[in-house]
N, C-alpha and C. Protein backbone atom coordinates (compact mmCIF):
# COMPACT_ATOMS: atom_id res chain seq x y z
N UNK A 1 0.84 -1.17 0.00
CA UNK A 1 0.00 0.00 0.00
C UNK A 1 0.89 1.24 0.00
N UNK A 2 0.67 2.32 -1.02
CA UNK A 2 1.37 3.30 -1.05
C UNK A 2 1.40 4.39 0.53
N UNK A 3 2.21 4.65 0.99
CA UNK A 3 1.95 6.01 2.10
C UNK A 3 2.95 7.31 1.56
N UNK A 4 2.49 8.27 1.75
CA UNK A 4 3.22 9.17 1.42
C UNK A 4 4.50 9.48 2.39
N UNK A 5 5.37 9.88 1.79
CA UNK A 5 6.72 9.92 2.29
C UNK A 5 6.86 11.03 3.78
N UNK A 6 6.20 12.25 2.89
CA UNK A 6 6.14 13.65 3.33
C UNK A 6 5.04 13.76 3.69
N UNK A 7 4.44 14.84 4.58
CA UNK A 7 3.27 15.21 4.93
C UNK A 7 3.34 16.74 3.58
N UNK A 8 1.84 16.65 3.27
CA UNK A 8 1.63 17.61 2.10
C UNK A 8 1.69 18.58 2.77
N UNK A 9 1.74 19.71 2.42
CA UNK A 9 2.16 21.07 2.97
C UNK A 9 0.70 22.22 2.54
N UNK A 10 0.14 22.80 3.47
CA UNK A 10 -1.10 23.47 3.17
C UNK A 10 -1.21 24.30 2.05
N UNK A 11 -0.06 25.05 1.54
CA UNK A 11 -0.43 25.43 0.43
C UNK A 11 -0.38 24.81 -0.99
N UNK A 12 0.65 23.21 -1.03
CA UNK A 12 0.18 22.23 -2.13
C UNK A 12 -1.00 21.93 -2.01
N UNK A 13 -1.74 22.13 -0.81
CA UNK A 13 -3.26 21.25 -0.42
C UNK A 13 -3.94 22.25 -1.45
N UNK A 14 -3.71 23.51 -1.00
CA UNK A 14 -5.44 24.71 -1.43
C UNK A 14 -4.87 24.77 -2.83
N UNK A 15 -3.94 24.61 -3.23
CA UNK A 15 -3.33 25.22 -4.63
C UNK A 15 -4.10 23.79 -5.64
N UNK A 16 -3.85 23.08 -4.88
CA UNK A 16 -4.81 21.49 -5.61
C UNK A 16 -6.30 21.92 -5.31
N UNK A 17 -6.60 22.25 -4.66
CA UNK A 17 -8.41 22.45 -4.16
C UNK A 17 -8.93 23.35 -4.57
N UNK A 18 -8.20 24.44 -5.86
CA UNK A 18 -8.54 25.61 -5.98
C UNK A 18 -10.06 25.63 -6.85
N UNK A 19 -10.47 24.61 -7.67
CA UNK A 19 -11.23 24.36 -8.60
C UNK A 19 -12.44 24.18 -7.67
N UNK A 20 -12.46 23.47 -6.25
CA UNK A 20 -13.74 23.46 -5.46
C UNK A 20 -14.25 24.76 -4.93
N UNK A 21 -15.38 25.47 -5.51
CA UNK A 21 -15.59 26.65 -5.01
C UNK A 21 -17.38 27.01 -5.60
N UNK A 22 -17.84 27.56 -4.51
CA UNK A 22 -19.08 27.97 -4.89
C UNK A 22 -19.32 28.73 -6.71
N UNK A 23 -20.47 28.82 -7.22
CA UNK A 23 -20.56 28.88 -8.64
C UNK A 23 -21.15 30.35 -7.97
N UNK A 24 -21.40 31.40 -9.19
CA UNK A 24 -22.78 32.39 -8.90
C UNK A 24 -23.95 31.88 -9.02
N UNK A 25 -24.73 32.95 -8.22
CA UNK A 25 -25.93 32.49 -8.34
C UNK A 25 -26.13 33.43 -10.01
N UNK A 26 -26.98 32.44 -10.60
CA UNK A 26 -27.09 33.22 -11.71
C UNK A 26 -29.10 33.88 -11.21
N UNK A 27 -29.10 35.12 -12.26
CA UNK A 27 -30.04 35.95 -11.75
C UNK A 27 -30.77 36.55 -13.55
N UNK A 28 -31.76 36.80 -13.22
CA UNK A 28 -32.32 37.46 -14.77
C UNK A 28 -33.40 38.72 -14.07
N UNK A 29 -34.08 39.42 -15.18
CA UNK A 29 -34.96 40.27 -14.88
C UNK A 29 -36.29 39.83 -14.70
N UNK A 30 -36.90 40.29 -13.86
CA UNK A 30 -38.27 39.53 -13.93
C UNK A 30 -39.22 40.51 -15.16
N UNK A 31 -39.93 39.71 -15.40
CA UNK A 31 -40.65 40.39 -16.78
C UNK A 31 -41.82 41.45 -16.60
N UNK A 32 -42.46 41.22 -15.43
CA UNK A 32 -43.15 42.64 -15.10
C UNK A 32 -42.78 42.94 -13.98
N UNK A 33 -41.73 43.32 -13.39
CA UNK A 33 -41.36 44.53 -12.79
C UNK A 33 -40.12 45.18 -12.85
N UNK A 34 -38.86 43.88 -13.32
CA UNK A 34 -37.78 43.85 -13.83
C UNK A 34 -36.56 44.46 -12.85
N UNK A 35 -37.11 43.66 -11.42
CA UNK A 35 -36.12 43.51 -10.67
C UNK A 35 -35.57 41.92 -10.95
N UNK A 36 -34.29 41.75 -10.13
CA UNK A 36 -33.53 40.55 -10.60
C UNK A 36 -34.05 39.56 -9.70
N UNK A 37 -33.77 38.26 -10.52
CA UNK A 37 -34.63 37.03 -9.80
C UNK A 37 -33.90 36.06 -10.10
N UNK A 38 -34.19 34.91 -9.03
CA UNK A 38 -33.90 33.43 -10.36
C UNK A 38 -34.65 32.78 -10.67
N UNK A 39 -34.00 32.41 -11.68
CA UNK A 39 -34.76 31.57 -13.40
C UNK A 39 -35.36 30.56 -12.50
N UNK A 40 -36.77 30.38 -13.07
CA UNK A 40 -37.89 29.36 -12.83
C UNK A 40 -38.47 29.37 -11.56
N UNK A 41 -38.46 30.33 -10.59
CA UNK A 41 -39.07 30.91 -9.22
C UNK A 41 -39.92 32.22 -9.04
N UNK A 42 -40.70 32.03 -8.57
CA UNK A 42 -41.33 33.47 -7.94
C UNK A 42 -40.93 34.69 -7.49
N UNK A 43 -41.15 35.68 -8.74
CA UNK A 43 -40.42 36.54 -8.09
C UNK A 43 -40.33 37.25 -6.51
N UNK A 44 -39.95 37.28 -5.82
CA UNK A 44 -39.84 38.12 -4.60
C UNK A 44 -40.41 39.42 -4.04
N UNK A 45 -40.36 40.61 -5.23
CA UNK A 45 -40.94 41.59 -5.13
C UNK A 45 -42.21 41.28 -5.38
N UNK A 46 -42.59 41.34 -6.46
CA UNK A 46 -44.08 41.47 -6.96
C UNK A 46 -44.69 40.15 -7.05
N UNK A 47 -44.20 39.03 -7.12
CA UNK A 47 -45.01 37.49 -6.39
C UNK A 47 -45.64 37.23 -7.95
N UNK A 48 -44.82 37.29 -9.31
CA UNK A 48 -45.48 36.81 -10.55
C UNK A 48 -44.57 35.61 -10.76
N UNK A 49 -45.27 35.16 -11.60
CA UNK A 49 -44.39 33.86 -12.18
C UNK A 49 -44.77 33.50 -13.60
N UNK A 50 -44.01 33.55 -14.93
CA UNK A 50 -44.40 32.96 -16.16
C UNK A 50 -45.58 34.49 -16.35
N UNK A 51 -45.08 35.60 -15.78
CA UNK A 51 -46.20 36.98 -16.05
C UNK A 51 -48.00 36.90 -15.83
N UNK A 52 -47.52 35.95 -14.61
CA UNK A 52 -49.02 35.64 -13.79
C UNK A 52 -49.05 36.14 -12.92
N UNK A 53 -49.79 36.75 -11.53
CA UNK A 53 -49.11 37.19 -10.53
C UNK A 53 -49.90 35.38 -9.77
N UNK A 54 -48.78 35.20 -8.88
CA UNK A 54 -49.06 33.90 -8.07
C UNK A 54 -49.64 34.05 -6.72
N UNK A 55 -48.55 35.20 -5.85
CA UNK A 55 -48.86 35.35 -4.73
C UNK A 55 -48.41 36.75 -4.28
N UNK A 56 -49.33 37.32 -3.28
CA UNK A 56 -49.52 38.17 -2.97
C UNK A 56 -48.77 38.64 -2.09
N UNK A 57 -48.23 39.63 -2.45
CA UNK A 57 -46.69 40.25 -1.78
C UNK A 57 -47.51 41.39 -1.41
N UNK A 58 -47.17 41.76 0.31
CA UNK A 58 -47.08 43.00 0.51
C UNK A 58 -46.56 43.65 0.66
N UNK A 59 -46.16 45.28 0.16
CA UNK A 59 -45.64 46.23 0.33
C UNK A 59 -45.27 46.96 1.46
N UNK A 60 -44.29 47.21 1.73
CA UNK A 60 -43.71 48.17 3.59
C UNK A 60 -43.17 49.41 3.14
């Protein structure tokens, strides 16, 4: 069974790990009010979906 000789050293570790990392959230405009949202959800502000309104958001 192989063992490593050396103990790896933390920055060979992160310099190898660099590729694991959160993505963006990706975001679009919503179509009637055209604040930003994400794709295939309800918008937040105004509560439309597919330019339906779904649910009823209130205003503060």
């Amino acid at each position: 069974m192989a063992v490593p000789k050396k103990r790896t050293s933390k920055q060979r570790k992160r310099k190898r790990r660099t590729h694991y990392k959160a993505e963006s959230v990706t975001l679009q405009t919503c179509p009637t009010c055209g604040d930003p949202m994400r794709p295939h959800r309800v918008c937040p502000s105004c509560g439309a979906y597919r330019g339906e309104t779904v649910l009823d958001v209130e205003t503060f």
